[in-house]
Every structure is written in structure tokens, then in C-alpha cells.
PDB file of N, CA and C in Angstrom:
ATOM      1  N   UNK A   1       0.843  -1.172   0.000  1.00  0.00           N
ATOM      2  CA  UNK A   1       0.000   0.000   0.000  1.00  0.00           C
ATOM      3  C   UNK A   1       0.892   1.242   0.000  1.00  0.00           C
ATOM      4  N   UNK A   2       0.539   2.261  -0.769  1.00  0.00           N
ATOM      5  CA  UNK A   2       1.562   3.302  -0.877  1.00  0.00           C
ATOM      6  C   UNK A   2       0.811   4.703  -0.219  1.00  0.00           C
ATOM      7  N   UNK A   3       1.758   5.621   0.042  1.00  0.00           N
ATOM      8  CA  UNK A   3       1.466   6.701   0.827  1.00  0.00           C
ATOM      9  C   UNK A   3       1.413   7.764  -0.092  1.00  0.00           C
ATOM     10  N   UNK A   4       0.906   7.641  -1.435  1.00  0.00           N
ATOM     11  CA  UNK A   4       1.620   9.050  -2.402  1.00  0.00           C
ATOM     12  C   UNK A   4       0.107   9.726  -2.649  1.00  0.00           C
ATOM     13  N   UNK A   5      -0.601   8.921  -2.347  1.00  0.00           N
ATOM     14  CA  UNK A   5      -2.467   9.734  -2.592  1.00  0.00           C
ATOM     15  C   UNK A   5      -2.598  10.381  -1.177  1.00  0.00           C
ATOM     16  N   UNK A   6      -1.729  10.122   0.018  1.00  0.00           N
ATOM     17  CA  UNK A   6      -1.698  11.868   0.924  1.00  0.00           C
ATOM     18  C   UNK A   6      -0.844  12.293   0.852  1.00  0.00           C
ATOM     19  N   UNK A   7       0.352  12.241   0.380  1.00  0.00           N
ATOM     20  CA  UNK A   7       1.160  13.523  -0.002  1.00  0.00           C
ATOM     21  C   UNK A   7       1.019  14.352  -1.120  1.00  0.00           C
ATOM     22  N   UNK A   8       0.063  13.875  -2.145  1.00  0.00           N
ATOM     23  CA  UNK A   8      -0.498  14.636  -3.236  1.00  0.00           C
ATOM     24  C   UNK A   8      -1.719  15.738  -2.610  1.00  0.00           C
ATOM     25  N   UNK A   9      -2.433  14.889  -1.428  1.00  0.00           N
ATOM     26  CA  UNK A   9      -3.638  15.971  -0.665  1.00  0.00           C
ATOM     27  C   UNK A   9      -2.729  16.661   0.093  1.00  0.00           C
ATOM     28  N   UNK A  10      -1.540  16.653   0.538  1.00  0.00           N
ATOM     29  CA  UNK A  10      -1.118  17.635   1.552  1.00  0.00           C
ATOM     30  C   UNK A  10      -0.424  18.598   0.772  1.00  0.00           C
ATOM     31  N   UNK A  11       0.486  18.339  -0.426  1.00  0.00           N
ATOM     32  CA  UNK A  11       0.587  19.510  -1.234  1.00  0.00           C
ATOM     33  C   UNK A  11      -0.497  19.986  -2.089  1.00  0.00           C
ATOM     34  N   UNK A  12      -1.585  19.631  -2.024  1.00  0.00           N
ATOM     35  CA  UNK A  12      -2.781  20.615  -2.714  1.00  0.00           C
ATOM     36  C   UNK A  12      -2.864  21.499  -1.370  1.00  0.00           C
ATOM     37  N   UNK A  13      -3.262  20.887  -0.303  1.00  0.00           N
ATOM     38  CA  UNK A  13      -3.527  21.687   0.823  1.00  0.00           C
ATOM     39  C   UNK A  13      -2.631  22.758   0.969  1.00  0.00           C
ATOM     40  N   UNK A  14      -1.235  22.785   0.906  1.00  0.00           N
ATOM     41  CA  UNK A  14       0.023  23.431   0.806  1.00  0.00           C
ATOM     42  C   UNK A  14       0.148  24.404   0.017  1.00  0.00           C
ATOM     43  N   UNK A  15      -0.232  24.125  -1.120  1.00  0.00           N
ATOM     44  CA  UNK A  15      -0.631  25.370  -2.311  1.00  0.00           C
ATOM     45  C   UNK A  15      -2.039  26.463  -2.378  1.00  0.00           C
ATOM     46  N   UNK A  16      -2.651  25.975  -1.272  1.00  0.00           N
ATOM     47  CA  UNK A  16      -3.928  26.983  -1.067  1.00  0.00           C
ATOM     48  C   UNK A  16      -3.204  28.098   0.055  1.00  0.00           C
ATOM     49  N   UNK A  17      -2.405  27.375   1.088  1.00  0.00           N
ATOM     50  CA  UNK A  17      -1.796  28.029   2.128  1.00  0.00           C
ATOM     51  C   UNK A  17      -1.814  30.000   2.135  1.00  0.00           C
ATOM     52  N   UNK A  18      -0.820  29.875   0.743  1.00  0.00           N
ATOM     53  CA  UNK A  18      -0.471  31.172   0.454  1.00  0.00           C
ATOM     54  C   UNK A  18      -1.580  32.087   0.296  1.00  0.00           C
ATOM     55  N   UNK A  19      -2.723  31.911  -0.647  1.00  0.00           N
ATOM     56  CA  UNK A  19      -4.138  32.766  -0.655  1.00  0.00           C
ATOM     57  C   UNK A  19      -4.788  32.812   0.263  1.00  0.00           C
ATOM     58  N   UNK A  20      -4.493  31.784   1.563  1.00  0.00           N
ATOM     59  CA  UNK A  20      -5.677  31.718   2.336  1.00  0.00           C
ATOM     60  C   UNK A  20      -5.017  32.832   3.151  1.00  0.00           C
ATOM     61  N   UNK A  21      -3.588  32.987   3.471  1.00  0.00           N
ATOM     62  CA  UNK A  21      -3.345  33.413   4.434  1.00  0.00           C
ATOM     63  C   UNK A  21      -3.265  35.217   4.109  1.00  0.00           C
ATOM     64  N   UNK A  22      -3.572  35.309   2.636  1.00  0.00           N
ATOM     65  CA  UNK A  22      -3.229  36.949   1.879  1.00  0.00           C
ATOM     66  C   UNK A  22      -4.737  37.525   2.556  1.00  0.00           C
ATOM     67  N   UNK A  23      -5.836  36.491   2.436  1.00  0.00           N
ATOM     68  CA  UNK A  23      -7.036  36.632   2.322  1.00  0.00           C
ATOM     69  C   UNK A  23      -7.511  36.949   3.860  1.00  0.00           C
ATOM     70  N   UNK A  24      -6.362  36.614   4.761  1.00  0.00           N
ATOM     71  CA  UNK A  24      -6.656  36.699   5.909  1.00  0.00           C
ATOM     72  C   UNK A  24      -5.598  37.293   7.255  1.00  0.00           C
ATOM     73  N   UNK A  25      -5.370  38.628   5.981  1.00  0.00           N
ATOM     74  CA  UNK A  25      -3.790  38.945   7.190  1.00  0.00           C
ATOM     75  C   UNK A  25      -4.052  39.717   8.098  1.00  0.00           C
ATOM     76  N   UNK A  26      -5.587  40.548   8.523  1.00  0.00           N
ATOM     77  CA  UNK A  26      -5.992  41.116   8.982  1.00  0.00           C
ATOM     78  C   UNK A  26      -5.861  40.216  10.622  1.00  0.00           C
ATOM     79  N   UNK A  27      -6.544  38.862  10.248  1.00  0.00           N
ATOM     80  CA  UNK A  27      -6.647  38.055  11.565  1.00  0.00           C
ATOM     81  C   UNK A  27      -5.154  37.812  11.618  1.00  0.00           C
ATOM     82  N   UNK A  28      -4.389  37.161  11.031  1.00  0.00           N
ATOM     83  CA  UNK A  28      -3.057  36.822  11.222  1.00  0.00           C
ATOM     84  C   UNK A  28      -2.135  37.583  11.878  1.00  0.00           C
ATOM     85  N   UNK A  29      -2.213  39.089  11.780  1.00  0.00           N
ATOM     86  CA  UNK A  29      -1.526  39.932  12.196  1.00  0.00           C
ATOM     87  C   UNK A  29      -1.944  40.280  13.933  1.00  0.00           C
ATOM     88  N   UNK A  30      -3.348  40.003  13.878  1.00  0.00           N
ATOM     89  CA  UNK A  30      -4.129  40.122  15.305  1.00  0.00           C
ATOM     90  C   UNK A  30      -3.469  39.135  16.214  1.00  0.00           C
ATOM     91  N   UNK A  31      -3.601  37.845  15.949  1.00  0.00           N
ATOM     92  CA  UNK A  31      -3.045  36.815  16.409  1.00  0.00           C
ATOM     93  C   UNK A  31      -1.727  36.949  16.618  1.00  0.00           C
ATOM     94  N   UNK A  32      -1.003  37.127  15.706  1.00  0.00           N
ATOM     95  CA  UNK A  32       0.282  37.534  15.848  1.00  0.00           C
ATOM     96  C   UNK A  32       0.772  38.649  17.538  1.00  0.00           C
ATOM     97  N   UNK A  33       0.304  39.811  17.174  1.00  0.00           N
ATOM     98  CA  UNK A  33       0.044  40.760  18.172  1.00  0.00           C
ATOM     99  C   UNK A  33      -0.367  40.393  19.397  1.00  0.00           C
ATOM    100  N   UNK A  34      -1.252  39.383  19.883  1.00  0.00           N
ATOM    101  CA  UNK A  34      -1.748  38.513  20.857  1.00  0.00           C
ATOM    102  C   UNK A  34      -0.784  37.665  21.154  1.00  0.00           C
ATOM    103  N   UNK A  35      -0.304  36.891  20.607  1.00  0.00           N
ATOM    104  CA  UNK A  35       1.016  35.988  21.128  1.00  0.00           C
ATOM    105  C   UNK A  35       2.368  36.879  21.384  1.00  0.00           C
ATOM    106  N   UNK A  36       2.530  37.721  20.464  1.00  0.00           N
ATOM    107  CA  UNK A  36       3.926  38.492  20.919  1.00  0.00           C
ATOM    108  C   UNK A  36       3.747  39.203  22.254  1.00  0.00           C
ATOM    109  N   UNK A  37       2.679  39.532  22.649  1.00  0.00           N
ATOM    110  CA  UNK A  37       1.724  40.444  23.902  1.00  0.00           C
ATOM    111  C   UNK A  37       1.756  39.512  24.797  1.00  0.00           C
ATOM    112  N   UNK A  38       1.859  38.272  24.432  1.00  0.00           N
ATOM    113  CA  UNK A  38       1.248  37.312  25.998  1.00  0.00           C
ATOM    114  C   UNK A  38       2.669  36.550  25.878  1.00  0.00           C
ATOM    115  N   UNK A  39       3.667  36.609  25.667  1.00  0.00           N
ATOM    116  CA  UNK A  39       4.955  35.981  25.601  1.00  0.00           C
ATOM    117  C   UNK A  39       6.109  37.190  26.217  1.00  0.00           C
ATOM    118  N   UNK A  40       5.563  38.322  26.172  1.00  0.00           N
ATOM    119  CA  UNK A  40       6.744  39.510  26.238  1.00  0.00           C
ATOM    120  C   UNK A  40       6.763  38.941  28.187  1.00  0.00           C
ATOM    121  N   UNK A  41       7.506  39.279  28.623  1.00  0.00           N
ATOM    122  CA  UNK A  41       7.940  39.547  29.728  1.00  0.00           C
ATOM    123  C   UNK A  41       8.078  38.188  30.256  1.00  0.00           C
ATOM    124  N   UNK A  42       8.709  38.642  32.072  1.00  0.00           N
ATOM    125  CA  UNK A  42       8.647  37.193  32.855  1.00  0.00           C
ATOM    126  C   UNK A  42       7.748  35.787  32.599  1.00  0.00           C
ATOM    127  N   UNK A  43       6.560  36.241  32.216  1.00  0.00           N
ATOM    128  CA  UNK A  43       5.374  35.526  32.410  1.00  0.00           C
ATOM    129  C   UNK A  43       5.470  34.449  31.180  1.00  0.00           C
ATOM    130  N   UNK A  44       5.153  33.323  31.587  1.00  0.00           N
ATOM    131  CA  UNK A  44       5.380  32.315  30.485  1.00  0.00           C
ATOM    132  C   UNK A  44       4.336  32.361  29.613  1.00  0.00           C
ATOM    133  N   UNK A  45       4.014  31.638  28.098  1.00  0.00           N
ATOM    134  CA  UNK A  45       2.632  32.328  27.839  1.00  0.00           C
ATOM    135  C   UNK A  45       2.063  30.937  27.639  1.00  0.00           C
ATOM    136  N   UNK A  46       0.623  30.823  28.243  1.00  0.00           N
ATOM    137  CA  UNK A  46      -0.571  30.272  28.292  1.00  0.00           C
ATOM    138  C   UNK A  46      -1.203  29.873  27.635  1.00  0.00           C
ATOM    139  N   UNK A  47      -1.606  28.766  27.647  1.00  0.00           N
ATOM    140  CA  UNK A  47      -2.446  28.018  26.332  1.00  0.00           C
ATOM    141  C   UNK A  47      -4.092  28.691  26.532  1.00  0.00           C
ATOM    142  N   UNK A  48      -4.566  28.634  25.067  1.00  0.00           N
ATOM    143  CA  UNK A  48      -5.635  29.660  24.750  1.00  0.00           C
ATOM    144  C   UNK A  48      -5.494  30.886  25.506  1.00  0.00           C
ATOM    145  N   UNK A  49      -4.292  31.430  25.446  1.00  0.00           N
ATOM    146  CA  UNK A  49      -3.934  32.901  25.840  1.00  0.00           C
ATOM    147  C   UNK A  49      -4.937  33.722  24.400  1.00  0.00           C
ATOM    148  N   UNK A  50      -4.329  33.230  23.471  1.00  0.00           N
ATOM    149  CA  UNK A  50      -5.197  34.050  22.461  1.00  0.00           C
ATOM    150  C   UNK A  50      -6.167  33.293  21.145  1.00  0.00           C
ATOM    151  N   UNK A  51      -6.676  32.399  22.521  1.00  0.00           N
ATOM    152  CA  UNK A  51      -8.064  31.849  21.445  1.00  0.00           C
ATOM    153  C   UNK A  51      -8.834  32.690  20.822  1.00  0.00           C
ATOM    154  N   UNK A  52      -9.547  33.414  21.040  1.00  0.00           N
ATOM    155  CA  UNK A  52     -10.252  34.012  20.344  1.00  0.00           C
ATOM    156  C   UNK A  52      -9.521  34.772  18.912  1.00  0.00           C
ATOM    157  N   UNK A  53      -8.502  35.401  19.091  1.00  0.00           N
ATOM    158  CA  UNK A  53      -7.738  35.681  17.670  1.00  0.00           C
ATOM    159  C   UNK A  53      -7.626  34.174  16.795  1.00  0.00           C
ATOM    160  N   UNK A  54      -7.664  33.201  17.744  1.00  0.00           N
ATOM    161  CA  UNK A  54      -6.991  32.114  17.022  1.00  0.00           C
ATOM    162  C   UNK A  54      -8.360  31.240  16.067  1.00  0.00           C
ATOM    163  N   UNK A  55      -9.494  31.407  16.899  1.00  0.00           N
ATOM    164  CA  UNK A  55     -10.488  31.051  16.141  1.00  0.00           C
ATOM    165  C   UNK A  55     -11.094  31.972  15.198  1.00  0.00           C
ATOM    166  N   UNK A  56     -10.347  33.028  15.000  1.00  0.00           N
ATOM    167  CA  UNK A  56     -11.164  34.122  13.555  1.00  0.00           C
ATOM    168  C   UNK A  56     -10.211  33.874  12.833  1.00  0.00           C
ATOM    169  N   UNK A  57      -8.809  33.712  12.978  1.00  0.00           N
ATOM    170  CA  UNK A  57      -7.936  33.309  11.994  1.00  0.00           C
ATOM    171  C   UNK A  57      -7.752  31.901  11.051  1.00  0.00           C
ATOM    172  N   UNK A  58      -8.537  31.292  12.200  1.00  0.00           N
ATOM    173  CA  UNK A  58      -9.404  29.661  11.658  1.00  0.00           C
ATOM    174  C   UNK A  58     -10.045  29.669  10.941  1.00  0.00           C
ATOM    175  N   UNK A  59     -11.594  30.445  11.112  1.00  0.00           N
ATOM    176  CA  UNK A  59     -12.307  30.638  10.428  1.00  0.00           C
ATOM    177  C   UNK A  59     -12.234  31.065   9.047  1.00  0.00           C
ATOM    178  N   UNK A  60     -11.330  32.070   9.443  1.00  0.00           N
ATOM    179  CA  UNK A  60     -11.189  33.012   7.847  1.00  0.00           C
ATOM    180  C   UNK A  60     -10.162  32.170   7.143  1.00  0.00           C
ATOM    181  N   UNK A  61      -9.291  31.015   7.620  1.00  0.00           N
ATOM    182  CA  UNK A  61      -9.115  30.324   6.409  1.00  0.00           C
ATOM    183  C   UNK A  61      -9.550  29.129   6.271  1.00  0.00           C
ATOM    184  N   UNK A  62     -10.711  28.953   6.570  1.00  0.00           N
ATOM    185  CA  UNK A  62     -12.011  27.980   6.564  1.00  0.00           C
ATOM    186  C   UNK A  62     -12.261  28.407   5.413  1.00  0.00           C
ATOM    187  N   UNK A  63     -12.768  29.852   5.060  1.00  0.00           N
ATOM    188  CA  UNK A  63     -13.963  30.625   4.473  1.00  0.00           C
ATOM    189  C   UNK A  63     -13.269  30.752   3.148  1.00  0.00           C
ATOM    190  N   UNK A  64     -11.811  30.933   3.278  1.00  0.00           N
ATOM    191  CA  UNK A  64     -10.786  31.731   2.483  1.00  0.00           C
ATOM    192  C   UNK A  64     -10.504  29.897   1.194  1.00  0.00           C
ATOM    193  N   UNK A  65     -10.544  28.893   2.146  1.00  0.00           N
ATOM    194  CA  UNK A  65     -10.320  27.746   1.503  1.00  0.00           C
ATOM    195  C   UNK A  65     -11.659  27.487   0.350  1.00  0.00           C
ATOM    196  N   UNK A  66     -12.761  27.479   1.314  1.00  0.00           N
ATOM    197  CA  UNK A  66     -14.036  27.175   0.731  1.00  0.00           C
ATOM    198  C   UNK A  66     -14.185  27.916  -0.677  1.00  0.00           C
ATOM    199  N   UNK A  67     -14.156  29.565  -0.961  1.00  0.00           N
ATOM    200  CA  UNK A  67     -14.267  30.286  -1.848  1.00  0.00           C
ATOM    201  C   UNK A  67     -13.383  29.882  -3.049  1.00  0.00           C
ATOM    202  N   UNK A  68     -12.538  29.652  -2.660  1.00  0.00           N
ATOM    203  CA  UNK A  68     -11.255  29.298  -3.405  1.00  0.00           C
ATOM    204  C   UNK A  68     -10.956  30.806  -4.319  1.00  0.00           C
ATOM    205  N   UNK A  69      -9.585  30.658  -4.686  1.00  0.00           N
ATOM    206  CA  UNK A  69      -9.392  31.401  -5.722  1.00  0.00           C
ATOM    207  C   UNK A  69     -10.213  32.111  -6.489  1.00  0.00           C
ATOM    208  N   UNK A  70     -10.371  33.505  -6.750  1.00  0.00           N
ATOM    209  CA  UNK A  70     -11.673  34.170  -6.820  1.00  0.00           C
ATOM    210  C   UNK A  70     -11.205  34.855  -8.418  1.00  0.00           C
TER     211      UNK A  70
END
């Protein structure tokens, strides 16, 4: 049995990457800003420190996948 029919789905997946993430730098950058914010100092940083950025940045390349290439 060969493994080459999911590495053909993971580089399709791989090649959407780039649009999804153009389509969605608004959240990306939020998220971004949220982790650099909850990592700065003494304080170690926390899991779902920044869920909520993390689930609009999900979403929007949920939405960004679905539409596809426009």
C-alpha cells in the first residue's frame, strides 16, 4: 500500500496556504500581536492565551479555503 495519494492531498492543501493566508492577514496579524503580547515579559505564555484571535484566523481560512481562488 503506498502513501503518495496523501502527499499529493497535503501539497494541494500546501498550495492553497499562500491565498488563504493573503485573504486573511488582517486576523493573522491580530493573532500575531496577541502571542507576541502574551509571551513579552517574565510571564510564560498560556495556552488559549489568544483563542479568540486564534479562532477568527481559523475561520477566515475555513472561508478563504471554501471560496477558493476568486
Amino acid at each position: 500500500m503506498s502513501g503518495r495519494g496523501v502527499w499529493l492531498r497535503a501539497r494541494a492543501r500546501l498550495r492553497r496556504f499562500p491565498v488563504a493566508l493573503a485573504a486573511c492577514g488582517d486576523q493573522a496579524a491580530a493573532y500575531g500581536r496577541c502571542v507576541a503580547a502574551a509571551a513579552a515579559g517574565p510571564a510564560e505564555l498560556r495556552r488559549d492565551a489568544c483563542l479568540e484571535e486564534f479562532q477568527a484566523l481559523r475561520e477566515c481560512f475555513a472561508r478563504a479555503v471554501r471560496l477558493g481562488p476568486n
